[in-house]
Protein backbone atom coordinates (compact mmCIF):
# COMPACT_ATOMS: atom_id res chain seq x y z
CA UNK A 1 72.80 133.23 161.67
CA UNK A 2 71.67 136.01 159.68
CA UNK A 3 74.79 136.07 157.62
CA UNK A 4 73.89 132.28 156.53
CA UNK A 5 70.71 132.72 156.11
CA UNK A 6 70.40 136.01 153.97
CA UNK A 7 73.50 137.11 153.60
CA UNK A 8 73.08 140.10 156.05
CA UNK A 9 75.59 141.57 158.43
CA UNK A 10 74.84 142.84 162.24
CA UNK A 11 77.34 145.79 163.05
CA UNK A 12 78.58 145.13 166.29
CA UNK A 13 77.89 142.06 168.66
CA UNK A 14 74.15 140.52 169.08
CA UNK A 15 74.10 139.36 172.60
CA UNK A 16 71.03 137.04 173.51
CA UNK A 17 69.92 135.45 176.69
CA UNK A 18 67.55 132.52 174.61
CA UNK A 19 68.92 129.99 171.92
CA UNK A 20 67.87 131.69 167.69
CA UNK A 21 66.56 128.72 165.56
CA UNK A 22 65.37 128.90 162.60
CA UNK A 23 65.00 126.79 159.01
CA UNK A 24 66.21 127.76 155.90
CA UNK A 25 67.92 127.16 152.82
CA UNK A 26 71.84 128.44 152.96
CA UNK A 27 72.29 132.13 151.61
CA UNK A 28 75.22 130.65 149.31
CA UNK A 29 72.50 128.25 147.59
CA UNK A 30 69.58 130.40 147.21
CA UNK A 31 70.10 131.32 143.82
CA UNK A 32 70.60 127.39 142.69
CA UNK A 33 68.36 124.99 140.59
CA UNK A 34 67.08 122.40 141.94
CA UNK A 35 65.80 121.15 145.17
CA UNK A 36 67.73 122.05 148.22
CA UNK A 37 67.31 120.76 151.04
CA UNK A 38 67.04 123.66 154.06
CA UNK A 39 68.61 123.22 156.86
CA UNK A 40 67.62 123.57 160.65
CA UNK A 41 70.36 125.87 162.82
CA UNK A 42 69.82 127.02 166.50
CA UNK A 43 72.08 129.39 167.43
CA UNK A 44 72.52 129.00 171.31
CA UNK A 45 74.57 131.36 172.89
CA UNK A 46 77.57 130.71 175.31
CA UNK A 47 76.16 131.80 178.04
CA UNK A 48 76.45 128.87 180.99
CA UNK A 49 72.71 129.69 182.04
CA UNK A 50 71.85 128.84 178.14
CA UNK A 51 73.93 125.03 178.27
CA UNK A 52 71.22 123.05 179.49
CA UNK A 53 69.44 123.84 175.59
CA UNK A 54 72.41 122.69 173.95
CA UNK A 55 71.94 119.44 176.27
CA UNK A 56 68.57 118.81 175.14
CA UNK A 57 69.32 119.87 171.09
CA UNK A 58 72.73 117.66 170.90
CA UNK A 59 70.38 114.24 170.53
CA UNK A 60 69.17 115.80 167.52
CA UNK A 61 72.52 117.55 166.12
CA UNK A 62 74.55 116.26 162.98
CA UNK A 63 77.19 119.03 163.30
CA UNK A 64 78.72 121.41 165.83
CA UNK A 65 79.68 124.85 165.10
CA UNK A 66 82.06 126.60 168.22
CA UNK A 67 82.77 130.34 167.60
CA UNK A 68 85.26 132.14 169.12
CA UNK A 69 86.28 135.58 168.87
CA UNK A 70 89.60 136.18 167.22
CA UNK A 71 89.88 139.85 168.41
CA UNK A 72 88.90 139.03 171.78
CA UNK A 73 90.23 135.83 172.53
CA UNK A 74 93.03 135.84 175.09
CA UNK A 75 90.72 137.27 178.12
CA UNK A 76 88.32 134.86 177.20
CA UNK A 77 90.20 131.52 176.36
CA UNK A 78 89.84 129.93 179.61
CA UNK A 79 85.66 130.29 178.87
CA UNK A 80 85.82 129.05 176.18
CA UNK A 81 88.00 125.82 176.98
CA UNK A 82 85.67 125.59 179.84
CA UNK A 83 82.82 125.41 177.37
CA UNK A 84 84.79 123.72 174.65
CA UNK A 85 85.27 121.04 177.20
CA UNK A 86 81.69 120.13 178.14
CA UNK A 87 81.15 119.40 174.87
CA UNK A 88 83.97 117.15 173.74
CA UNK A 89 83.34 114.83 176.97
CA UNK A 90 79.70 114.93 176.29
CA UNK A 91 78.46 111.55 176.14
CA UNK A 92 75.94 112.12 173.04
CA UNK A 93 78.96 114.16 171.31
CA UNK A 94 81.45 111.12 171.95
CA UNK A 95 79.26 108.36 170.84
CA UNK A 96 77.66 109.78 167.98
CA UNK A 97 81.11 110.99 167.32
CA UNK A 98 79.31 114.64 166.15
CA UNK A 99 81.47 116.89 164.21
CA UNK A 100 82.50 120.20 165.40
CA UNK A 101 83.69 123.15 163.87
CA UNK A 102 85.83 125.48 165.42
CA UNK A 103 85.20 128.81 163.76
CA UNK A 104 87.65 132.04 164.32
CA UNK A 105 85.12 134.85 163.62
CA UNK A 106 86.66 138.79 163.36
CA UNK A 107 89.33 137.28 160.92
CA UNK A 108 88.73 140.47 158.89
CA UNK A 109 90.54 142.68 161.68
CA UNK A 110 94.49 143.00 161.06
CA UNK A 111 94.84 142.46 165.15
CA UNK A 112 93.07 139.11 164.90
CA UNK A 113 94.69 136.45 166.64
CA UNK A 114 95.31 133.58 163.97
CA UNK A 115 93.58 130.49 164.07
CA UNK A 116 96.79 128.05 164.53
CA UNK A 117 97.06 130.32 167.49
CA UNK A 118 93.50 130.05 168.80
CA UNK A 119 93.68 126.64 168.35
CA UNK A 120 96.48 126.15 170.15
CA UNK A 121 95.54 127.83 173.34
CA UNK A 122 92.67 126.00 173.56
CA UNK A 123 94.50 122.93 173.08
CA UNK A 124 96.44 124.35 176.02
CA UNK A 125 93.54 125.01 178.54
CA UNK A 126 91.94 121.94 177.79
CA UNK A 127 94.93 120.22 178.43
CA UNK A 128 94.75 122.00 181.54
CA UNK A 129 90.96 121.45 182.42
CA UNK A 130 91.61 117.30 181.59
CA UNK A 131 94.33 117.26 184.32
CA UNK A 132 92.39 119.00 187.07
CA UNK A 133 89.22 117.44 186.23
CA UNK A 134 90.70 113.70 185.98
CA UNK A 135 92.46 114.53 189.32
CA UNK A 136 89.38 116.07 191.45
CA UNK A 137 87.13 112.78 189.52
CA UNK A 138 89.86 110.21 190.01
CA UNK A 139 86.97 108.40 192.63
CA UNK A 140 84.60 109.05 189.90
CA UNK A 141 86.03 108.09 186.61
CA UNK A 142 82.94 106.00 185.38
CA UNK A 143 80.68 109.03 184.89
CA UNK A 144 83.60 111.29 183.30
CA UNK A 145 84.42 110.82 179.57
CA UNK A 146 88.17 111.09 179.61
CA UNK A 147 89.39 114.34 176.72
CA UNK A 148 91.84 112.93 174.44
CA UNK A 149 93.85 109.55 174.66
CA UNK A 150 94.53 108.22 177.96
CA UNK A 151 98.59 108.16 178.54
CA UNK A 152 98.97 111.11 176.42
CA UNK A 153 100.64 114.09 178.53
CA UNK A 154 99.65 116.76 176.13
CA UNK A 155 96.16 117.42 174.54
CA UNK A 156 95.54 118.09 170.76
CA UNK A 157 92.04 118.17 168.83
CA UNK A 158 93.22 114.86 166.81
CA UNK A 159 92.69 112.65 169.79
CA UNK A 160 89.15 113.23 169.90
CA UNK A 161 86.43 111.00 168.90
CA UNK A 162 84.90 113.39 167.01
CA UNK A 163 86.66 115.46 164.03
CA UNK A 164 87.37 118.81 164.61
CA UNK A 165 88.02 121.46 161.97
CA UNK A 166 89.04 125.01 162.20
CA UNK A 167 87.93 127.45 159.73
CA UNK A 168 88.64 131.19 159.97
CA UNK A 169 85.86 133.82 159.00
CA UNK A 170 84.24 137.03 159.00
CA UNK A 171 80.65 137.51 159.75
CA UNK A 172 80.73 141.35 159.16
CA UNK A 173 82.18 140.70 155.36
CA UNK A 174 80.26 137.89 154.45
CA UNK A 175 83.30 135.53 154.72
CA UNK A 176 81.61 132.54 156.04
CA UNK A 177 81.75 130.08 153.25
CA UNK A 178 84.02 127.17 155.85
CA UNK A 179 80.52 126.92 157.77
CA UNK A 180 78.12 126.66 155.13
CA UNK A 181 81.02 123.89 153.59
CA UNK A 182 80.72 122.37 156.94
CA UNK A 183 76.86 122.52 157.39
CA UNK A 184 76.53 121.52 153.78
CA UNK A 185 78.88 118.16 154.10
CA UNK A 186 77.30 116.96 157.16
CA UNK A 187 73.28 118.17 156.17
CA UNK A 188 73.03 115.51 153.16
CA UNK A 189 70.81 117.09 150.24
């Protein structure tokens, strides 16, 4: 958040047990004329004790920002499809069809894992998770909002309700200009 907000880089990770929110006007449009409108982020952390906030924020959410770690992905990709998944089959995500961007952070780093392949994986495990899950819910199907298109056999981010976009960045060199695109297009001046 800091990065968007002043510009500023953390070295190393910022772990948090309690969702950051704040209100501000984008780093990237500080310096222009005019009125600009500031914009209201919370910055809730993965953590499954923290996903009851998200529950009670996504009512009040016009955009979706996922980060995953591009250094660290592959011992953490089933986490984060696990995650990933509660929010696409979220009832308030599905019907107000809330956009979601899937940001690749460490993109910097030359052992990064590129975002095709990030987004592919996850494609992968949630293809995965929607199999299991449909099966153990099959006596339940009313209350589960089915991932994807129904009759597909494999999962991709196009069949969702929602758009999804994938951007690659760098929070430790400032290379975050996809979010504050995204956060810009769907927080109308």
């Amino acid at each position: 958040m800091a990065q968007l907000k002043d510009g500023t880089t953390h070295q190393g990770a910022v772990t948090s047990m309690e969702p950051n929110d704040d209100t501000f006007v984008l780093h990237s449009e500080s310096t222009k004329k005019g009125k600009i409108k500031p914009v209201h982020i919370v910055d809730v952390p993965g953590h499954p004790k923290l996903r009851p906030h998200l529950e009670e924020l996504l009512p009040k959410s016009c955009c979706l920002v996922f980060v995953v770690d591009a250094l660290d992905f592959m011992p953490h990709v089933r986490a984060a499809a696990e995650y990933l998944y509660e929010l696409l089959t979220n009832k308030e995500v599905v019907r107000r069809k809330i956009p979601l961007l899937l940001t690749c952070n460490k993109m910097d780093k030359v052992t990064a894992h590129s975002s095709n392949f990030i987004k592919g994986q996850l494609e992968k495990e949630l293809n995965k998770l929607r199999k299991s899950r449909s099966a153990i819910s099959s006596a339940d199907v009313s209350s589960e909002i089915y991932l994807g298109l129904e009759g597909e056999d494999l999962f991709n981010f196009t069949q969702c309700s929602n758009k999804i976009t994938v951007a690659e960045v760098s929070a430790l060199t400032g290379k975050v200009e996809q979010v504050e695109q995204f956060i810009r297009e769907h927080v109308k001046q």
